[in-house]
C-alpha atoms as a PDB file:
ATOM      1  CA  UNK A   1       6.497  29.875 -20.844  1.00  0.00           C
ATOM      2  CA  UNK A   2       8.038  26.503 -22.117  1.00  0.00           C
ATOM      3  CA  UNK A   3       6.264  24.858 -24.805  1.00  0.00           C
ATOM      4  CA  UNK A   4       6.411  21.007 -25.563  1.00  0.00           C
ATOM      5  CA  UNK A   5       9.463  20.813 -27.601  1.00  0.00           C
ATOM      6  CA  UNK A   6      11.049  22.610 -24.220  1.00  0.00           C
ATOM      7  CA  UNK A   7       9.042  20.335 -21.886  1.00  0.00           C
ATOM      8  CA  UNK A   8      10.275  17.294 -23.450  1.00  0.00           C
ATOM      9  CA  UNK A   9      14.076  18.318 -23.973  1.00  0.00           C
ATOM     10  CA  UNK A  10      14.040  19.495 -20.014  1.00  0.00           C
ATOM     11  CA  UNK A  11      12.952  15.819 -19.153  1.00  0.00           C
ATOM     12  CA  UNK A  12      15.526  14.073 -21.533  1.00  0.00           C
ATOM     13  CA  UNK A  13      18.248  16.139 -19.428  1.00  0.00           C
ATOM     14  CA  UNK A  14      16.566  15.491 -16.437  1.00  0.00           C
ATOM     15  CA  UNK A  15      16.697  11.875 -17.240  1.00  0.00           C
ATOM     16  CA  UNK A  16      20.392  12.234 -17.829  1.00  0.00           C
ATOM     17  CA  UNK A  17      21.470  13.516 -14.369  1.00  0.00           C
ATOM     18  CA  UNK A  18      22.300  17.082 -14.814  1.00  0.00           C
ATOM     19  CA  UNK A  19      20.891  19.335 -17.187  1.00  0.00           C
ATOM     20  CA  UNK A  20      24.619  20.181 -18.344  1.00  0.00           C
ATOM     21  CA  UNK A  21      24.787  20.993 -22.542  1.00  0.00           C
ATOM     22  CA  UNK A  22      24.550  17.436 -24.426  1.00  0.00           C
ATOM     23  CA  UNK A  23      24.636  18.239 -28.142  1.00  0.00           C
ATOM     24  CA  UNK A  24      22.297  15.220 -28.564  1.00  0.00           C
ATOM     25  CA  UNK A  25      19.292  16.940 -26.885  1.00  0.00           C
ATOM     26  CA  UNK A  26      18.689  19.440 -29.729  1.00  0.00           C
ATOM     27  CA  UNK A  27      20.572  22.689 -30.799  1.00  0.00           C
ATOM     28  CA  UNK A  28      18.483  24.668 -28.037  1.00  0.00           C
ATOM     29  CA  UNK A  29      20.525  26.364 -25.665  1.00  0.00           C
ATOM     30  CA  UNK A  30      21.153  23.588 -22.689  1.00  0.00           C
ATOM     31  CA  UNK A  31      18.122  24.101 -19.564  1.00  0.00           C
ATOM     32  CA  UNK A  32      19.065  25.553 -16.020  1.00  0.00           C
ATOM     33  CA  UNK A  33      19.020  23.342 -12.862  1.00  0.00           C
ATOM     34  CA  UNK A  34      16.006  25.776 -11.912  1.00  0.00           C
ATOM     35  CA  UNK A  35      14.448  25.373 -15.891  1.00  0.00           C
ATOM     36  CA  UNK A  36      14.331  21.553 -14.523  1.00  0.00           C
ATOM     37  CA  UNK A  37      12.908  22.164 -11.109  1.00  0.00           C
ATOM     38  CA  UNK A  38      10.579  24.650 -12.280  1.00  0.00           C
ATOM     39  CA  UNK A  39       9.384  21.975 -15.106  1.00  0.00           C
ATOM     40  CA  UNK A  40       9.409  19.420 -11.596  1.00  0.00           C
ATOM     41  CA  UNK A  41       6.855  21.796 -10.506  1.00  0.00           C
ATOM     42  CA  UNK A  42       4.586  22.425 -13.339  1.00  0.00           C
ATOM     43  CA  UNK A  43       4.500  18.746 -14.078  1.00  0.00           C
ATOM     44  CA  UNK A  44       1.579  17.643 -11.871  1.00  0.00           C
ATOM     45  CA  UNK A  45      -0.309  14.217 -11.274  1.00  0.00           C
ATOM     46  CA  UNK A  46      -4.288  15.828 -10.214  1.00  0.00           C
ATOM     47  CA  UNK A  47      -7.563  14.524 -10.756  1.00  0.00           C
ATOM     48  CA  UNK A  48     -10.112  16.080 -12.784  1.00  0.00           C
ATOM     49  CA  UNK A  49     -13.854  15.602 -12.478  1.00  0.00           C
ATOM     50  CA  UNK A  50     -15.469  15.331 -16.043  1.00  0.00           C
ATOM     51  CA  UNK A  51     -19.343  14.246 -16.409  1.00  0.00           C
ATOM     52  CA  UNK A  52     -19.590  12.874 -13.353  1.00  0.00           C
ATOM     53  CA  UNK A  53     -16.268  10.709 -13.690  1.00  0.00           C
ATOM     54  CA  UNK A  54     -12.988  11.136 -12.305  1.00  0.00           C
ATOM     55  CA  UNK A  55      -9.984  10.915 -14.421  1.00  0.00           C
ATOM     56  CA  UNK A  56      -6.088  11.096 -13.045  1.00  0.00           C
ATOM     57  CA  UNK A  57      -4.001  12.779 -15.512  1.00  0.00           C
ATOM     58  CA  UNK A  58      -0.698  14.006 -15.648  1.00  0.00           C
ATOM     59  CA  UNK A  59       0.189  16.902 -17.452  1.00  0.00           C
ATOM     60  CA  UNK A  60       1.867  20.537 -17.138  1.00  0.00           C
ATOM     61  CA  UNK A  61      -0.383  22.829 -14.603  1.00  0.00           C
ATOM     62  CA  UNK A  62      -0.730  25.307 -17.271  1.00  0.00           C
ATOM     63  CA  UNK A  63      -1.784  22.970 -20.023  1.00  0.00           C
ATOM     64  CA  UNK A  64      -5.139  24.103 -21.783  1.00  0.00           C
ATOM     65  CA  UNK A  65      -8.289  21.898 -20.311  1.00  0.00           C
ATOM     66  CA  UNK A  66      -9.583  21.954 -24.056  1.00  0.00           C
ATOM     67  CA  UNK A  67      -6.161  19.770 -24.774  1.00  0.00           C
ATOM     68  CA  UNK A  68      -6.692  17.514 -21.817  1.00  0.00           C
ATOM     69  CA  UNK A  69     -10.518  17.035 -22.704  1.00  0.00           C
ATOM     70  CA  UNK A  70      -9.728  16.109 -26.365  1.00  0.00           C
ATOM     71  CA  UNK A  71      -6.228  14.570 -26.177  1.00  0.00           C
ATOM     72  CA  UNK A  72      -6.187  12.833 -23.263  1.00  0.00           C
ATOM     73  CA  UNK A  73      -9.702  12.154 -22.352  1.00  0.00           C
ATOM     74  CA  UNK A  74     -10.556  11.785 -25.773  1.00  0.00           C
ATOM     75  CA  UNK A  75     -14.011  14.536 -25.524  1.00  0.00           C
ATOM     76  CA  UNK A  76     -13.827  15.614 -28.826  1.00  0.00           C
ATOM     77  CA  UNK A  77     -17.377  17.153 -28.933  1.00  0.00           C
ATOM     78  CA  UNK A  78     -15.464  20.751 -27.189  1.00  0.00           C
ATOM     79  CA  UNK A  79     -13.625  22.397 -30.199  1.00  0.00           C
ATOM     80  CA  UNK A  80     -10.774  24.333 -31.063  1.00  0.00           C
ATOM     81  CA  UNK A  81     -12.365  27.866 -32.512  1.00  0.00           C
ATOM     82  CA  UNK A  82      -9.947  30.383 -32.265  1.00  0.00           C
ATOM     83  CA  UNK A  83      -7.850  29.964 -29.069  1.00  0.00           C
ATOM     84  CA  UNK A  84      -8.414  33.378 -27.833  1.00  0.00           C
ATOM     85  CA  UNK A  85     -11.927  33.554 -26.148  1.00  0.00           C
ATOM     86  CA  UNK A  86     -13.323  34.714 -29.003  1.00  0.00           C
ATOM     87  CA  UNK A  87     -15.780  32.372 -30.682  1.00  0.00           C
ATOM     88  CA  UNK A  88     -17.363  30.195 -27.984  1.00  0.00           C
ATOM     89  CA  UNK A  89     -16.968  27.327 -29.490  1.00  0.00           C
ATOM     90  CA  UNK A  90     -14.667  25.409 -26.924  1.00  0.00           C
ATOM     91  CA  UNK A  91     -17.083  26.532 -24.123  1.00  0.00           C
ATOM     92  CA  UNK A  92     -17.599  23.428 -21.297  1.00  0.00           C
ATOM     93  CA  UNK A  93     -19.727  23.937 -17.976  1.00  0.00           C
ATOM     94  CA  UNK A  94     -17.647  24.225 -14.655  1.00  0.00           C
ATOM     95  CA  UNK A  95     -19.339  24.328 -11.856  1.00  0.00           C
ATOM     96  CA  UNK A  96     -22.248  24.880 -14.015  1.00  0.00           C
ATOM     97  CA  UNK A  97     -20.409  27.868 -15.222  1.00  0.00           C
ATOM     98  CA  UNK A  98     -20.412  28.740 -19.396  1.00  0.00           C
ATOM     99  CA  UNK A  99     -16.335  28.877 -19.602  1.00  0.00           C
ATOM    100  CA  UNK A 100     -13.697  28.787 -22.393  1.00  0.00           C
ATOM    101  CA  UNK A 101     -11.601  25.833 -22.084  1.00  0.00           C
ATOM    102  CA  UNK A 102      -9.199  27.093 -24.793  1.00  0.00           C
ATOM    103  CA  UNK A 103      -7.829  29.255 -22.139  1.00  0.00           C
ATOM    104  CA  UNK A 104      -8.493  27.614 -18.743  1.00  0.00           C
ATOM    105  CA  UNK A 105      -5.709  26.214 -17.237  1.00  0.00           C
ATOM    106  CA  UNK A 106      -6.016  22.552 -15.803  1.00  0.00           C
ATOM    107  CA  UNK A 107      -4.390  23.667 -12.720  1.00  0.00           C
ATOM    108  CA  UNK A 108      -7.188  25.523 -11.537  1.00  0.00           C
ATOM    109  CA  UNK A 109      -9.524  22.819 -11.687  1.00  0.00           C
ATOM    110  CA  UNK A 110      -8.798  20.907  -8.840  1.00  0.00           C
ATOM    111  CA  UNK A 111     -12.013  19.936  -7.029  1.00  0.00           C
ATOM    112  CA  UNK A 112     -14.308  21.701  -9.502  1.00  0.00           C
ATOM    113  CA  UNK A 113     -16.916  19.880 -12.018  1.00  0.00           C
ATOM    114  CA  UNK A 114     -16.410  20.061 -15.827  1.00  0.00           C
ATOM    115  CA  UNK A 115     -19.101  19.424 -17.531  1.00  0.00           C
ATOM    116  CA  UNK A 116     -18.810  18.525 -21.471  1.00  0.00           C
ATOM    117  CA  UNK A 117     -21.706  18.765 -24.344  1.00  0.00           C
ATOM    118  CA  UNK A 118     -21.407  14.987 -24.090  1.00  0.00           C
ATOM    119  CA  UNK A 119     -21.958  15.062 -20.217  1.00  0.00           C
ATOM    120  CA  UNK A 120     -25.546  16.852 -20.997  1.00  0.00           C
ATOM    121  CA  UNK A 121     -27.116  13.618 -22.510  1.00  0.00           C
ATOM    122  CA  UNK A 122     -26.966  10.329 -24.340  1.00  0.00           C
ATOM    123  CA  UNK A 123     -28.045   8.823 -27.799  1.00  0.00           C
ATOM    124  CA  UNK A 124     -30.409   7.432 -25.912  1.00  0.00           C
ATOM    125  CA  UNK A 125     -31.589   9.819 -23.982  1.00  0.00           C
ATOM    126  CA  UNK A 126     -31.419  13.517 -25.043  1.00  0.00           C
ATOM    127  CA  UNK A 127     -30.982  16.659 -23.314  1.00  0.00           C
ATOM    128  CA  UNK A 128     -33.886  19.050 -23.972  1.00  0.00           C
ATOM    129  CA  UNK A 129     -31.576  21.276 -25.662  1.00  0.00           C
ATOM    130  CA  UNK A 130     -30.220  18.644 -28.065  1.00  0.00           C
ATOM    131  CA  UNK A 131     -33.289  17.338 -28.807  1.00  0.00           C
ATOM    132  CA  UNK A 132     -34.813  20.919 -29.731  1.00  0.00           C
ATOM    133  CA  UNK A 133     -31.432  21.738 -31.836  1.00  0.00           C
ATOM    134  CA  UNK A 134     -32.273  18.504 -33.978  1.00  0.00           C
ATOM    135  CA  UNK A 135     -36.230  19.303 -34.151  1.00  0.00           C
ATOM    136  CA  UNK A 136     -35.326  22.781 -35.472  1.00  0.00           C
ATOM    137  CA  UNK A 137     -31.898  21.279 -37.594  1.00  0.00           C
ATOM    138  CA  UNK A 138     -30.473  24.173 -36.007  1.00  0.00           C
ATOM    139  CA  UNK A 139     -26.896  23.498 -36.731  1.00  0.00           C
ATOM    140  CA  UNK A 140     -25.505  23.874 -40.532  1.00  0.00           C
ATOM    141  CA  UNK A 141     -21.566  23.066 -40.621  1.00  0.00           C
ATOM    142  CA  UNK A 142     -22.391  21.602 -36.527  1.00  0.00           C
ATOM    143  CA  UNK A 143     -19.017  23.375 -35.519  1.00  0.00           C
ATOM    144  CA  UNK A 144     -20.232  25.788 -32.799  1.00  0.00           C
ATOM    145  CA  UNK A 145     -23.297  23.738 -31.062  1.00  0.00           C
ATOM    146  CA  UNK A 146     -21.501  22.448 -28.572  1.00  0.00           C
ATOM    147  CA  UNK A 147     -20.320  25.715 -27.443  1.00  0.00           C
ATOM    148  CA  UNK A 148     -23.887  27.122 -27.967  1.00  0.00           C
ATOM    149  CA  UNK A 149     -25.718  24.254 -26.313  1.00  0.00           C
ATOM    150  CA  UNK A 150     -23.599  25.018 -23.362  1.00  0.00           C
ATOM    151  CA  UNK A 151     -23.997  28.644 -22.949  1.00  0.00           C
ATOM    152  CA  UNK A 152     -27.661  27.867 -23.668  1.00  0.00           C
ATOM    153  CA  UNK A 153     -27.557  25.120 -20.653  1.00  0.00           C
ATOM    154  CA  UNK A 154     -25.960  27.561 -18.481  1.00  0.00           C
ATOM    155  CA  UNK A 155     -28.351  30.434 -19.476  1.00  0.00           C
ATOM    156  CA  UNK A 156     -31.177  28.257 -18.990  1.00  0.00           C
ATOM    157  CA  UNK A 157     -30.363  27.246 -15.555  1.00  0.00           C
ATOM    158  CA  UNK A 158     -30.343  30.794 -14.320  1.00  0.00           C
ATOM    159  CA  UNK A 159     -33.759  32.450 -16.604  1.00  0.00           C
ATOM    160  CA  UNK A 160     -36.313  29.652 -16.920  1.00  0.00           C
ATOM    161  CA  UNK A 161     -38.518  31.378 -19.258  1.00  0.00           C
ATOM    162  CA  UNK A 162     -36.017  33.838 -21.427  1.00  0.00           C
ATOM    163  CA  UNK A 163     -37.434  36.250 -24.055  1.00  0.00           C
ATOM    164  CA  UNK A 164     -35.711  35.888 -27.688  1.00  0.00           C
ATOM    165  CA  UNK A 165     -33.712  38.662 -27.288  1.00  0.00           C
ATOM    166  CA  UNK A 166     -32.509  37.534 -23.506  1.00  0.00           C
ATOM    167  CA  UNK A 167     -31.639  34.775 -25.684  1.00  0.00           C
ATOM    168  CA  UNK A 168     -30.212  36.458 -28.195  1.00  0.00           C
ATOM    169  CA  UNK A 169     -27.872  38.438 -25.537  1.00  0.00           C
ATOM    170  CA  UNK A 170     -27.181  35.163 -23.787  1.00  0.00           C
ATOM    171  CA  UNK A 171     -25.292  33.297 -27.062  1.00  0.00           C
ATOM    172  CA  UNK A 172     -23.583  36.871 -28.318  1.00  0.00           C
ATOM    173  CA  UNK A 173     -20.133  35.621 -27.342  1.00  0.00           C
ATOM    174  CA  UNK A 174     -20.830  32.309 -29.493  1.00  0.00           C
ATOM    175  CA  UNK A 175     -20.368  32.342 -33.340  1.00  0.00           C
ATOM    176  CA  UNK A 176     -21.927  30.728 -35.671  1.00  0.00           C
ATOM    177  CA  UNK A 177     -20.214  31.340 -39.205  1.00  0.00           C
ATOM    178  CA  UNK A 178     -23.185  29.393 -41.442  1.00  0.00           C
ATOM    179  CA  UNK A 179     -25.486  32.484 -40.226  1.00  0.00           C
ATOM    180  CA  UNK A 180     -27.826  29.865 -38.421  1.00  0.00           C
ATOM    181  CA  UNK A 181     -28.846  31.898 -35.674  1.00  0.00           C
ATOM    182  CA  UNK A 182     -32.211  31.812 -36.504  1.00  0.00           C
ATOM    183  CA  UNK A 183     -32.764  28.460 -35.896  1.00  0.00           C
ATOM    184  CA  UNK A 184     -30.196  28.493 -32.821  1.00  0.00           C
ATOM    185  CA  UNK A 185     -32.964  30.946 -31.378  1.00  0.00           C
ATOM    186  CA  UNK A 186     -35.971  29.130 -32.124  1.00  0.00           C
ATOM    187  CA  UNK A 187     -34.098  25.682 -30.566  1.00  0.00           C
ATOM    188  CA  UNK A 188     -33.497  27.498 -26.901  1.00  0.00           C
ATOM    189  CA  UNK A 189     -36.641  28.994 -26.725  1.00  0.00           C
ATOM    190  CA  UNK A 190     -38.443  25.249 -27.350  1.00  0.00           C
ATOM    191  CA  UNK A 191     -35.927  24.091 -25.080  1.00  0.00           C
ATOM    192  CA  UNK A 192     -36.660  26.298 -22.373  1.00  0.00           C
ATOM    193  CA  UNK A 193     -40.451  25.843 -23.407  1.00  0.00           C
ATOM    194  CA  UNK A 194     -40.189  21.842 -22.515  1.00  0.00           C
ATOM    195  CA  UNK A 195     -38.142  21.943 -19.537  1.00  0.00           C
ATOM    196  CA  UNK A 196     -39.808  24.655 -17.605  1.00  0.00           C
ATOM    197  CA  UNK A 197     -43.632  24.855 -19.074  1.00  0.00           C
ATOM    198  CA  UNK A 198     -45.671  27.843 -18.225  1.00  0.00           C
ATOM    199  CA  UNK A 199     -48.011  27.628 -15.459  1.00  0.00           C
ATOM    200  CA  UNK A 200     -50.876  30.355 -16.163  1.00  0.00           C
END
């Protein structure tokens, strides 16, 4: 797989004509017609569907959506955790889908919805789940609630009236390194409490 140093040096000798060896473009070994055409390829101009918005970027196929969302979008509120699926906390709705975006190539999301934690509400207007997160100050540190208020949104929207351990089961993918799940708990459950009430 090419990474950006190889990206960029395979479009400097594409500029150029050729691809043949030209000391100036870096000591790397000099790039194959095919390196170019393959780059050609990857390369893509798509549109990606982000809260509701659509946004025309250009970038490699197999770039990471979490890059796109906070480089190029500028969506910082999905984070960088570990980069292997591990810790939840780059975790963005697609198609209403919990999903790491650390490993989700943006090629794969033509015609689907990504939803961020800043699509779910506004300042002025808070999702139930944010609103219950700040009632119960459920975040310490702050650097895994958006990747738990999604997986909560997501759980949500499929079990209306969740037990704490459903809960509990729900956010097990998602760390939380200040030991706050406690409070995480409590949050979801009032949450779920407000936006589907009991009818007895």
């Amino acid at each position: 797989m090419f990474n950006r140093a190889d990206c960029d040096l395979i479009e400097r000798q594409k500029a150029a004509g050729t691809g043949k060896p030209d000391v100036r473009l870096g000591v790397r070994p000099p790039f194959s017609a095919y390196d170019i055409e393959r780059l050609h390829h990857m390369s893509k101009a798509l549109t990606l569907t982000v809260n509701g918005q659509d946004h025309d970027i250009d970038v490699p196929l197999t770039t990471p959506l979490l890059d796109v969302l906070r480089n190029h979008l500028g969506l910082k509120g999905s984070r960088y955790g570990c980069g292997l699926e591990q810790c939840g906390a780059c975790m963005v709705l697609i198609d209403g889908m919990a999903t790491y975006s650390c490993s989700r190539e943006v090629g794969t999301l033509a015609g689907r919805a990504v939803t961020t934690v800043e699509g779910l509400g506004s300042a002025a207007a808070l999702h139930p789940l944010q609103q219950a997160f700040l009632d119960e100050q459920a975040g310490q540190c702050g650097y895994c609630l958006s990747g738990m208020l999604i997986a909560a949104k997501a759980f949500l929207d499929q079990n209306s009236q969740p037990t704490r351990s459903e809960v509990a089961a729900a956010l097990d993918a998602n760390l939380c390194r200040c030991g706050s799940h406690p409070r995480i708990l409590r949050a979801v459950l009032k949450a779920a409490a407000k936006m589907h009430p009991r009818v007895d």
